[in-house]
PDB file of N, CA and C in Angstrom:
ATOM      1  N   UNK A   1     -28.969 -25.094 -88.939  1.00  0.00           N
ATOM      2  CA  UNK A   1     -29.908 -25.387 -87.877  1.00  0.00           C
ATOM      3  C   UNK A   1     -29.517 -24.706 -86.573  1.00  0.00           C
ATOM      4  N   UNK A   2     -28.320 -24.247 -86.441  1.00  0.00           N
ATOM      5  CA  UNK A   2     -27.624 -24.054 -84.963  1.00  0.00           C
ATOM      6  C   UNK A   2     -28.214 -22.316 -84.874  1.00  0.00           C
ATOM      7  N   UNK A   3     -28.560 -21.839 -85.789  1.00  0.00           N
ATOM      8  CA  UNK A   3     -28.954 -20.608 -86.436  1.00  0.00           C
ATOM      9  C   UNK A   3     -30.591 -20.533 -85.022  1.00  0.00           C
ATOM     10  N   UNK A   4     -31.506 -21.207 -85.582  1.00  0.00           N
ATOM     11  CA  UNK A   4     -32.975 -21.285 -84.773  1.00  0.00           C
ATOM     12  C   UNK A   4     -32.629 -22.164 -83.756  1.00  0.00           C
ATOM     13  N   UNK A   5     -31.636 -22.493 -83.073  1.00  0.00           N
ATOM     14  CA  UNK A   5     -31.628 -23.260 -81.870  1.00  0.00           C
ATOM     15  C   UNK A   5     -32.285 -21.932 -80.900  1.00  0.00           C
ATOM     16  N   UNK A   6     -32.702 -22.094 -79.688  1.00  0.00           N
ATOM     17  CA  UNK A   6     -32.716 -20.926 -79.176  1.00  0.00           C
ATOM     18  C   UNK A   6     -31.654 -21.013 -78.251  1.00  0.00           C
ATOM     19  N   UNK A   7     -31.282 -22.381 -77.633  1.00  0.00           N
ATOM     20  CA  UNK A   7     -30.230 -21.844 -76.376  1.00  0.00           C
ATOM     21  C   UNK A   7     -28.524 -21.628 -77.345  1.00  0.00           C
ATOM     22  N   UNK A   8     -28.500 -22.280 -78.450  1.00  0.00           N
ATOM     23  CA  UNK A   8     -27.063 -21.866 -79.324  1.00  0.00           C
ATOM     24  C   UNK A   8     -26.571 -23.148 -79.346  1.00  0.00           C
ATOM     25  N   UNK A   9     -26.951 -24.659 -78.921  1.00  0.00           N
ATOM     26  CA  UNK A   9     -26.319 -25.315 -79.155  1.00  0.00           C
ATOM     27  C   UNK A   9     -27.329 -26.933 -78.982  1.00  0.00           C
ATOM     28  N   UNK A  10     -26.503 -27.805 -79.570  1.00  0.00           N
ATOM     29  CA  UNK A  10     -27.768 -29.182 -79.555  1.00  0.00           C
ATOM     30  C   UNK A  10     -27.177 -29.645 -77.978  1.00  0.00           C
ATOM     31  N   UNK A  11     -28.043 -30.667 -77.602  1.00  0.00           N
ATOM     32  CA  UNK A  11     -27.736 -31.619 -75.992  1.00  0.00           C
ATOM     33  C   UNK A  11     -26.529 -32.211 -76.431  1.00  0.00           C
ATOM     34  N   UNK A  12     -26.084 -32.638 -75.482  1.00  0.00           N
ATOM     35  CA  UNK A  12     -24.751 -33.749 -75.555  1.00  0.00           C
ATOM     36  C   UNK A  12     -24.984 -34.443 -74.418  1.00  0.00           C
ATOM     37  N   UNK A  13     -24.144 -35.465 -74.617  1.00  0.00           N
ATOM     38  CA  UNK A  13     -24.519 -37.003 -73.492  1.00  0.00           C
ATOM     39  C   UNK A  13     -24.585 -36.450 -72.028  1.00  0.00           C
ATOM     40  N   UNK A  14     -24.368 -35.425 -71.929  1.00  0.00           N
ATOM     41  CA  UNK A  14     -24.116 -34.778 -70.000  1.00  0.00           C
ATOM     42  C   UNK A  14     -25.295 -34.761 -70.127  1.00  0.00           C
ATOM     43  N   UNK A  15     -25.986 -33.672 -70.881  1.00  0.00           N
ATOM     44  CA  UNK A  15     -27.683 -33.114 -70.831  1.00  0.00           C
ATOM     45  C   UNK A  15     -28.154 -34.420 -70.573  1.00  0.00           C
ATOM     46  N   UNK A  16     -28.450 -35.280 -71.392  1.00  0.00           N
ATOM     47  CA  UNK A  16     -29.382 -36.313 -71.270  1.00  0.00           C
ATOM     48  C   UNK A  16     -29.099 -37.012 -70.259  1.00  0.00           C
ATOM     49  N   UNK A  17     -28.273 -37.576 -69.800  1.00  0.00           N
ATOM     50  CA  UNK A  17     -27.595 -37.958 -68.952  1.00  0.00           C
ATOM     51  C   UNK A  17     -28.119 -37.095 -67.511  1.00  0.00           C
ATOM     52  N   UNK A  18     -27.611 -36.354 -67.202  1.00  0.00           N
ATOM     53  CA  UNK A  18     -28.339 -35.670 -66.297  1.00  0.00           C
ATOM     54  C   UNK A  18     -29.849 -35.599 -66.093  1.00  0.00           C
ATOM     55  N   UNK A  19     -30.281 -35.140 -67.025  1.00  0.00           N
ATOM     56  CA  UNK A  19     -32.198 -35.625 -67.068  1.00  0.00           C
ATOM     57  C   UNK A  19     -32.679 -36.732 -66.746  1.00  0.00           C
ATOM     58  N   UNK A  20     -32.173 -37.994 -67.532  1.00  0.00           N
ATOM     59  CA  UNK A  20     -32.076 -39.352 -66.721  1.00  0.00           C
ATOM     60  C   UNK A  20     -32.081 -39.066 -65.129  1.00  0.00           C
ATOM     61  N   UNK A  21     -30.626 -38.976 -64.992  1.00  0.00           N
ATOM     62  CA  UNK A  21     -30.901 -38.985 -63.316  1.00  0.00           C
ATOM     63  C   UNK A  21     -31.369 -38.654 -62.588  1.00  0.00           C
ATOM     64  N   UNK A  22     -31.581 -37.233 -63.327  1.00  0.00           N
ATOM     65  CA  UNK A  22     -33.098 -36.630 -62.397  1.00  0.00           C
ATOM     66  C   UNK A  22     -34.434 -37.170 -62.483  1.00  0.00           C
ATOM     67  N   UNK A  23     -34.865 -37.921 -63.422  1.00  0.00           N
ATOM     68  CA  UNK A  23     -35.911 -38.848 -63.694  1.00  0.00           C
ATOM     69  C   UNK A  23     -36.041 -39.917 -62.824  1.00  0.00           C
ATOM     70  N   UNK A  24     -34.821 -40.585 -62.849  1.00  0.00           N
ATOM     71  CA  UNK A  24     -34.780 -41.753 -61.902  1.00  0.00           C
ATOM     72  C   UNK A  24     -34.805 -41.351 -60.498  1.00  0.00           C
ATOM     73  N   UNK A  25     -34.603 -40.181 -59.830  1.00  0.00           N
ATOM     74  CA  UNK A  25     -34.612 -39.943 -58.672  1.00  0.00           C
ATOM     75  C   UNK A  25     -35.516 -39.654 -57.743  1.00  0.00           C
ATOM     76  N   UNK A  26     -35.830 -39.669 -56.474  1.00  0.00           N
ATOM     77  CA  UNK A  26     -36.929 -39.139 -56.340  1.00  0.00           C
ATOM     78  C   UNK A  26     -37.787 -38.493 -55.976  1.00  0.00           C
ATOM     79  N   UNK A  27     -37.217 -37.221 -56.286  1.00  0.00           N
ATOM     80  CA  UNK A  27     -37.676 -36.288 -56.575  1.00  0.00           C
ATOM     81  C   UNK A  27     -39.030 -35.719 -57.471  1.00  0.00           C
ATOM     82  N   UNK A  28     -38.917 -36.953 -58.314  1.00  0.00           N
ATOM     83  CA  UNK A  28     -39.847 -36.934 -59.741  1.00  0.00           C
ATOM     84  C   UNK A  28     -40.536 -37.984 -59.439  1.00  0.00           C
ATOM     85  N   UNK A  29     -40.874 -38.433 -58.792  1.00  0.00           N
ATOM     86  CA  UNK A  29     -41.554 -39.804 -57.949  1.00  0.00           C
ATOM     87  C   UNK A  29     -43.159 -39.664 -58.460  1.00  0.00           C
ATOM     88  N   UNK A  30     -43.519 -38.537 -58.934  1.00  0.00           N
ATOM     89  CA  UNK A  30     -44.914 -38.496 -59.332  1.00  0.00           C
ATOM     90  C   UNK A  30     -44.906 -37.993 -60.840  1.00  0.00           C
ATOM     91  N   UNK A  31     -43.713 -37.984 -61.724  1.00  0.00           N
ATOM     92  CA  UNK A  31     -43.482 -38.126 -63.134  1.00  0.00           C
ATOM     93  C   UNK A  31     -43.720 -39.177 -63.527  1.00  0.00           C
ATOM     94  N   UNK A  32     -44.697 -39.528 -64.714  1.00  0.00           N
ATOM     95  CA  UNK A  32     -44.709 -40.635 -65.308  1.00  0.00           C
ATOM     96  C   UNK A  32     -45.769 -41.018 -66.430  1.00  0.00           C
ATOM     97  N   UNK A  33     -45.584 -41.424 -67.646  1.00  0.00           N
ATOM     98  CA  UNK A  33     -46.056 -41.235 -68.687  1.00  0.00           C
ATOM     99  C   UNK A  33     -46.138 -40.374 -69.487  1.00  0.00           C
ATOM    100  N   UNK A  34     -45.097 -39.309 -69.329  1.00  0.00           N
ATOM    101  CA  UNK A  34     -44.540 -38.635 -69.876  1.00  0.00           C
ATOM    102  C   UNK A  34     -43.208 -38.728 -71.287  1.00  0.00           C
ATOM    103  N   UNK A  35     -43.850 -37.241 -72.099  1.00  0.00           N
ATOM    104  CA  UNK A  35     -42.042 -37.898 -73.178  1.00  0.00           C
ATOM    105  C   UNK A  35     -41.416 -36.159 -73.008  1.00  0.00           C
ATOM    106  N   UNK A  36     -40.906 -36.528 -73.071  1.00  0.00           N
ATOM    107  CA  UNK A  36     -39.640 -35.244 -72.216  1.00  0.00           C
ATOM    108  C   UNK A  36     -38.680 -35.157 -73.544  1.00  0.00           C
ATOM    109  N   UNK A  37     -38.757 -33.950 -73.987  1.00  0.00           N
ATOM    110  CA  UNK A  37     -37.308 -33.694 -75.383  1.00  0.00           C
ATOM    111  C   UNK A  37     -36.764 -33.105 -74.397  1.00  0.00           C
ATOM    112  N   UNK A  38     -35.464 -33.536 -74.515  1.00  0.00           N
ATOM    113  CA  UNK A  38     -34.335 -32.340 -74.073  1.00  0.00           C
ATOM    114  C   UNK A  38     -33.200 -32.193 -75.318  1.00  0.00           C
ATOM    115  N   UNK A  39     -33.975 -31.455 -75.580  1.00  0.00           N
ATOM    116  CA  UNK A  39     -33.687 -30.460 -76.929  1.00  0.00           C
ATOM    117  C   UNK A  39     -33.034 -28.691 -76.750  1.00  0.00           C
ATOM    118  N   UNK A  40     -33.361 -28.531 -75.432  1.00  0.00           N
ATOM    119  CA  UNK A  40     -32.977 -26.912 -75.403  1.00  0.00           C
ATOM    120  C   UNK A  40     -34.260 -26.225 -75.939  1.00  0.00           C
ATOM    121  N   UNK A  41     -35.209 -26.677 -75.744  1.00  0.00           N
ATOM    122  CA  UNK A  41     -36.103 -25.970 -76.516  1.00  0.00           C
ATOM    123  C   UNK A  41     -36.561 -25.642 -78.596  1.00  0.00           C
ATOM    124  N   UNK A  42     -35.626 -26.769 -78.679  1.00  0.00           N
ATOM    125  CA  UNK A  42     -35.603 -26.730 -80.022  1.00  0.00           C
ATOM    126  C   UNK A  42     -37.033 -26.886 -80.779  1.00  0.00           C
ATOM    127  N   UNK A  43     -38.035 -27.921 -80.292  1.00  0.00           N
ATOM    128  CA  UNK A  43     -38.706 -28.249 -81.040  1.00  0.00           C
ATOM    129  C   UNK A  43     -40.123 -27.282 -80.771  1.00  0.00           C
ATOM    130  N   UNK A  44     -39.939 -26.272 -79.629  1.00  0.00           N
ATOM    131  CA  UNK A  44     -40.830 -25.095 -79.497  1.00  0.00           C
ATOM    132  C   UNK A  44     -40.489 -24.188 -80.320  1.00  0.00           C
ATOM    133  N   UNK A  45     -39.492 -24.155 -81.078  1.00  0.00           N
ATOM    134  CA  UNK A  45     -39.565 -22.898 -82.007  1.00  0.00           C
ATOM    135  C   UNK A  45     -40.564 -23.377 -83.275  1.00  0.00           C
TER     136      UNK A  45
END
């Protein structure tokens, strides 16, 4: 699978983790009802 990843590797707890916080922040204050993969782009290939 690591083969068709496009960025070369799966998320790990930082990635998500980080996205979270940027979610919760507010910055993104007009995000919502949204579903967000953070995948690296995996599931666009």
């Amino acid at each position: 699978m690591m083969v068709r990843h496009p960025i070369g590797r799966f998320a790990e707890v930082d990635d998500v983790a980080r996205t979270i916080a940027t979610l919760l922040s507010d910055d993104t204050s007009m995000v919502n009802g949204a579903v967000l993969a953070v995948d690296g782009g995996f599931l666009a290939v």
